[in-house]
N, C-alpha and C. Protein backbone atom coordinates (compact mmCIF):
# COMPACT_ATOMS: atom_id res chain seq x y z
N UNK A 1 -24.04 50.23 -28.59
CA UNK A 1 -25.19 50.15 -27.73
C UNK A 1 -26.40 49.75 -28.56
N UNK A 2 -27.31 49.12 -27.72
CA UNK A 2 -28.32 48.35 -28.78
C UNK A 2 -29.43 49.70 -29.00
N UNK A 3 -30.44 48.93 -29.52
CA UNK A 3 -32.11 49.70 -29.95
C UNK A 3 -32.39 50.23 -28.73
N UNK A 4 -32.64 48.93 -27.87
CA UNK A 4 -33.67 49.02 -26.87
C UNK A 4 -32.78 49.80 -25.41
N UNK A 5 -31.73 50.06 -25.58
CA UNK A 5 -31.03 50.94 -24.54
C UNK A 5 -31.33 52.31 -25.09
N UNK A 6 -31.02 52.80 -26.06
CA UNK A 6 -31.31 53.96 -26.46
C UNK A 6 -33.06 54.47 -26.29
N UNK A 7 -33.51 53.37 -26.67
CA UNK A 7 -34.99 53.74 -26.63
C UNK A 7 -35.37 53.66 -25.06
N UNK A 8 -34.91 53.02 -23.75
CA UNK A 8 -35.10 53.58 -22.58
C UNK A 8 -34.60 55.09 -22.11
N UNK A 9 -33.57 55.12 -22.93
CA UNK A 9 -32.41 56.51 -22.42
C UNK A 9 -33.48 57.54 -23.00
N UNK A 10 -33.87 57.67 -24.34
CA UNK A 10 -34.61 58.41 -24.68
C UNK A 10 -36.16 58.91 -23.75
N UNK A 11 -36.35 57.77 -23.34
CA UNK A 11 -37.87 57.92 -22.42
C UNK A 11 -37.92 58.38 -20.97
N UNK A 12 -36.14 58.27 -20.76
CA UNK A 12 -35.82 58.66 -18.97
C UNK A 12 -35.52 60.24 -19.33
N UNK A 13 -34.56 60.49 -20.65
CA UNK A 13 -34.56 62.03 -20.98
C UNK A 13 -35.69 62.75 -21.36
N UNK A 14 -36.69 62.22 -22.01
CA UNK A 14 -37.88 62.75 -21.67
C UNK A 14 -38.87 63.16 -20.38
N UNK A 15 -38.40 62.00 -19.83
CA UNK A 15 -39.48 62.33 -18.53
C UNK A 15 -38.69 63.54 -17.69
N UNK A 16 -37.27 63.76 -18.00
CA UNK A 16 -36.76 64.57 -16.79
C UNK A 16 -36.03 65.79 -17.84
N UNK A 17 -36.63 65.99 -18.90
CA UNK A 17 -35.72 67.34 -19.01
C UNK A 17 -36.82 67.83 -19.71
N UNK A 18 -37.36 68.87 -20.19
CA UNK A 18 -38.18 70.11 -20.77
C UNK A 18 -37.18 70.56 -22.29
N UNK A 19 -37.95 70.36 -23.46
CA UNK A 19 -37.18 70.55 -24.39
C UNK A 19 -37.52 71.90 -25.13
N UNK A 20 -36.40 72.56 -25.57
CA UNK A 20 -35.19 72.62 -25.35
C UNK A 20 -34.48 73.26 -24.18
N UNK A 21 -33.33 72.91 -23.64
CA UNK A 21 -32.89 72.76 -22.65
C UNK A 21 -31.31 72.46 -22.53
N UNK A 22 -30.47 73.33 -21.75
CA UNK A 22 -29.38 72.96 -21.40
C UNK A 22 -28.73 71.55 -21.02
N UNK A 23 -27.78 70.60 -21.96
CA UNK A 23 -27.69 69.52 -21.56
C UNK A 23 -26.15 69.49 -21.47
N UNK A 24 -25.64 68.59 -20.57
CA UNK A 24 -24.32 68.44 -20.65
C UNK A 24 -23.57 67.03 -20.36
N UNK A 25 -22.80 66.94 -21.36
CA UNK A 25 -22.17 65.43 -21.99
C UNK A 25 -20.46 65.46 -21.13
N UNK A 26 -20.24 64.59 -21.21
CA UNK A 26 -19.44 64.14 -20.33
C UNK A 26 -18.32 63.02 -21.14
N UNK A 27 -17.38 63.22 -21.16
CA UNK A 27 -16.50 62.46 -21.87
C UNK A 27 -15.27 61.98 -21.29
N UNK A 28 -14.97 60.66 -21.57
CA UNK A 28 -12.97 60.78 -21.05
C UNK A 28 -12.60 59.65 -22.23
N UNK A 29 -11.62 60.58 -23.21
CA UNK A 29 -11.12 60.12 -24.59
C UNK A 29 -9.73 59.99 -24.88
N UNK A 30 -9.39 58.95 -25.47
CA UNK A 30 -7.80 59.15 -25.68
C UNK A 30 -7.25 60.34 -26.08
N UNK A 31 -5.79 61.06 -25.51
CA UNK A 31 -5.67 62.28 -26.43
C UNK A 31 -5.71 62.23 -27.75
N UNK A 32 -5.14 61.00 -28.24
CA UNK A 32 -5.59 60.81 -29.72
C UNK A 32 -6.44 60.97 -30.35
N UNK A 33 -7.22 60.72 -29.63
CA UNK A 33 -8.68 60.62 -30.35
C UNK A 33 -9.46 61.87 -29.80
N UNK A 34 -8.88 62.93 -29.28
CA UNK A 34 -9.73 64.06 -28.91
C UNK A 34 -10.60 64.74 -29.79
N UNK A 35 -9.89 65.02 -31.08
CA UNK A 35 -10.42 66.07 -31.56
C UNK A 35 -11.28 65.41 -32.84
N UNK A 36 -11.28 63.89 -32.66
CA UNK A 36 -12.50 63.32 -33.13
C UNK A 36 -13.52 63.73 -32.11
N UNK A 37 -14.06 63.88 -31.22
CA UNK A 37 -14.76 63.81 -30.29
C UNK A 37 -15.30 65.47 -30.03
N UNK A 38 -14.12 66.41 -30.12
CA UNK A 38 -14.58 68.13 -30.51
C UNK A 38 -15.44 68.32 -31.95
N UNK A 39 -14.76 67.89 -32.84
CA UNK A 39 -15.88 67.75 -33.90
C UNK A 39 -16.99 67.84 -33.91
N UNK A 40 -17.64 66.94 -32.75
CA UNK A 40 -18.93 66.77 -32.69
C UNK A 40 -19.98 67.78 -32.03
N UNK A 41 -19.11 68.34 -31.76
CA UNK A 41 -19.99 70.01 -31.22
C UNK A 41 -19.56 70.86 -32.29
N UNK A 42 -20.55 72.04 -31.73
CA UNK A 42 -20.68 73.11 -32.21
C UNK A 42 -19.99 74.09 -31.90
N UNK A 43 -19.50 75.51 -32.43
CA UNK A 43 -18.44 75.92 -32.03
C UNK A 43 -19.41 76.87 -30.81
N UNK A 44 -20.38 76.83 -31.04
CA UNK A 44 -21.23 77.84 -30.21
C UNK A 44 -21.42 76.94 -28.81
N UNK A 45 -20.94 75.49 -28.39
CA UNK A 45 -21.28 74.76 -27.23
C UNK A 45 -19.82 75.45 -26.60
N UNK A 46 -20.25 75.20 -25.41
CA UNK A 46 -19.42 75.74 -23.99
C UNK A 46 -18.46 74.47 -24.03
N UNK A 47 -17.52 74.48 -24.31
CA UNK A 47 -16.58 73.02 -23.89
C UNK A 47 -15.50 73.18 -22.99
N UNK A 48 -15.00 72.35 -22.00
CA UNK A 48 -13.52 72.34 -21.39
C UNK A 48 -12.89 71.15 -21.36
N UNK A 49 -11.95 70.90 -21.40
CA UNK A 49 -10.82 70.36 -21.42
C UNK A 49 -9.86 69.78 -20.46
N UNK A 50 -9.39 69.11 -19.97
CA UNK A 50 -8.44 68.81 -19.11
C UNK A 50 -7.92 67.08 -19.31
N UNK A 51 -6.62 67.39 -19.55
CA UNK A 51 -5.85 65.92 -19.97
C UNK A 51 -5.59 65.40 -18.47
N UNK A 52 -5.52 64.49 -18.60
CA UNK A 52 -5.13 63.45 -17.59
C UNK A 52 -3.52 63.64 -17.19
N UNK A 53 -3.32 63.21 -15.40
CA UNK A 53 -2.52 63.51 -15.44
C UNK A 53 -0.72 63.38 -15.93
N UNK A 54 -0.80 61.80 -16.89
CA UNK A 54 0.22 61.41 -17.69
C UNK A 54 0.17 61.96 -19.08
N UNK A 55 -1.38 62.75 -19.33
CA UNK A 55 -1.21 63.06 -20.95
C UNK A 55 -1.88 62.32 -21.77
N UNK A 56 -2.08 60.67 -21.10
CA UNK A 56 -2.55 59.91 -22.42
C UNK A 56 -3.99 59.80 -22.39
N UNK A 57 -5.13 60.34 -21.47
CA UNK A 57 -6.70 60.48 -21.99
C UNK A 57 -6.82 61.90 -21.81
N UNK A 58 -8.02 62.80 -22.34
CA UNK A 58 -8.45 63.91 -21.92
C UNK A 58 -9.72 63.83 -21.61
N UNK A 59 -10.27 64.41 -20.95
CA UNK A 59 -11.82 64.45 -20.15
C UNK A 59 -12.20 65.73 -21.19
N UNK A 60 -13.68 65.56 -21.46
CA UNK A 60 -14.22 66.42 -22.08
C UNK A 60 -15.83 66.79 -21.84
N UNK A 61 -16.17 68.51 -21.26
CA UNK A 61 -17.32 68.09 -20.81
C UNK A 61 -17.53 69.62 -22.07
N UNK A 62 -19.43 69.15 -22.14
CA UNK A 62 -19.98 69.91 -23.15
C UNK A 62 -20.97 70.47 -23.31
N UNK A 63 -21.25 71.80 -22.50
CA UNK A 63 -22.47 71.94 -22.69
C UNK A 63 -23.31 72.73 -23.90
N UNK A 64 -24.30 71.86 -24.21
CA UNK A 64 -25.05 72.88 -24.80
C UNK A 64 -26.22 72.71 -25.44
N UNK A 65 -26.96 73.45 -26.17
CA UNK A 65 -28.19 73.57 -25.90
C UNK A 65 -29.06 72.53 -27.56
N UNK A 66 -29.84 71.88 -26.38
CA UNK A 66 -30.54 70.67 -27.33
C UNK A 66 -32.00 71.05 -27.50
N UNK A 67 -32.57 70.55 -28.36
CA UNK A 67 -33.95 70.52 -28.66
C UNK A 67 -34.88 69.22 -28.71
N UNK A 68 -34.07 68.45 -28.14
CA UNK A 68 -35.08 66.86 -28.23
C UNK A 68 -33.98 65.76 -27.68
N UNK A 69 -34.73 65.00 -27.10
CA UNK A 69 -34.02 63.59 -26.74
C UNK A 69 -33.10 63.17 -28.22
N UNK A 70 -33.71 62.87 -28.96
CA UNK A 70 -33.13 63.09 -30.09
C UNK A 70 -31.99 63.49 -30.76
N UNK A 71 -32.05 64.60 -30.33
CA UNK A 71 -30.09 65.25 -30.32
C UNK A 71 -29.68 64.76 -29.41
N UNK A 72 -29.47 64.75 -28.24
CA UNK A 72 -28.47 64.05 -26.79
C UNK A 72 -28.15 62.55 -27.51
N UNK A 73 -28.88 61.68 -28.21
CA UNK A 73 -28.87 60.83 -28.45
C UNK A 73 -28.04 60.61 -29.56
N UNK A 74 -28.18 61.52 -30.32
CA UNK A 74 -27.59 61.47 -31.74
C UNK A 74 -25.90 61.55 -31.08
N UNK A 75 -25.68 62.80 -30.09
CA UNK A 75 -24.56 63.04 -30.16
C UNK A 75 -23.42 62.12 -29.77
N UNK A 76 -24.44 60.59 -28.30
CA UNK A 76 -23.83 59.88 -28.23
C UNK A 76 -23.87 58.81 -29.32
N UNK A 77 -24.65 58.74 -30.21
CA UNK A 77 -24.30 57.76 -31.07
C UNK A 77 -22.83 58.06 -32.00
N UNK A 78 -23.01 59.49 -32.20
CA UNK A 78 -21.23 59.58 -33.26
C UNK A 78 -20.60 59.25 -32.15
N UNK A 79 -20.48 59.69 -30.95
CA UNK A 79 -19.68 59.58 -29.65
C UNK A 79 -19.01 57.92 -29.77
N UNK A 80 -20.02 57.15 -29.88
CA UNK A 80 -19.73 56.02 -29.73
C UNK A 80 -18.96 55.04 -30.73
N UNK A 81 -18.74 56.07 -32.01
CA UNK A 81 -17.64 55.54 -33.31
C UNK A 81 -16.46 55.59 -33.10
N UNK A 82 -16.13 56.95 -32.11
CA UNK A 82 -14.57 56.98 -31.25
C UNK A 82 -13.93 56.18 -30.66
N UNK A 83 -13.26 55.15 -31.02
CA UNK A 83 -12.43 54.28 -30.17
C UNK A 83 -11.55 55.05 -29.08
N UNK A 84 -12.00 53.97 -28.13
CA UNK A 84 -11.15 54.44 -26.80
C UNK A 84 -12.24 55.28 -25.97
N UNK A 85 -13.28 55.46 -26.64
CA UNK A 85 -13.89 56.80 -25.37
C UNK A 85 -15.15 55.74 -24.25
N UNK A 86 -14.93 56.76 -23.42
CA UNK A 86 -15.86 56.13 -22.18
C UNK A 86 -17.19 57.29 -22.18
N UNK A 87 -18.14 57.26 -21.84
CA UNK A 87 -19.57 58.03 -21.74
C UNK A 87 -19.40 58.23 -20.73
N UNK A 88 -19.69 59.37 -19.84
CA UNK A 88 -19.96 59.73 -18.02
C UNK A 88 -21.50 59.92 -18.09
């Protein structure tokens, strides 16, 4: 994703969330590639799980608690080194 997408995403998460604040990420990742994608939280974030129903993606949602556009952002940028994953 480029500069200038992130730098709108950043200015729409600003205008609509109060920092810090409960945020929650949204994922659907190869099973392969899942636990690249758990990594990226904290063990203290709320996460669940559920594989697809053949086994071969898992959905991954994540909540937890941010302090700035900044982090949400960061988290999709590692997010986005994962081959195979989709953003919700």
């Amino acid at each position: 994703m480029n500069m200038e997408f992130f730098q709108q995403f950043k200015t729409r998460l600003n205008r609509n969330h109060s920092w810090p604040c409960n945020y929650v990420f949204k994922f659907i990742v190869p099973a392969n590639n899942s636990q690249s994608l758990l990594n990226i939280f904290e063990e203290r974030d709320s996460i669940t799980t559920k594989k697809s129903r053949n086994g071969r993606y898992i959905s991954v949602t994540a909540k937890c608690r941010v302090n700035s556009s900044d982090e949400v952002i960061a988290v999709y940028e590692a997010a986005s080194q994962i081959k195979g994953i989709l953003s919700l």
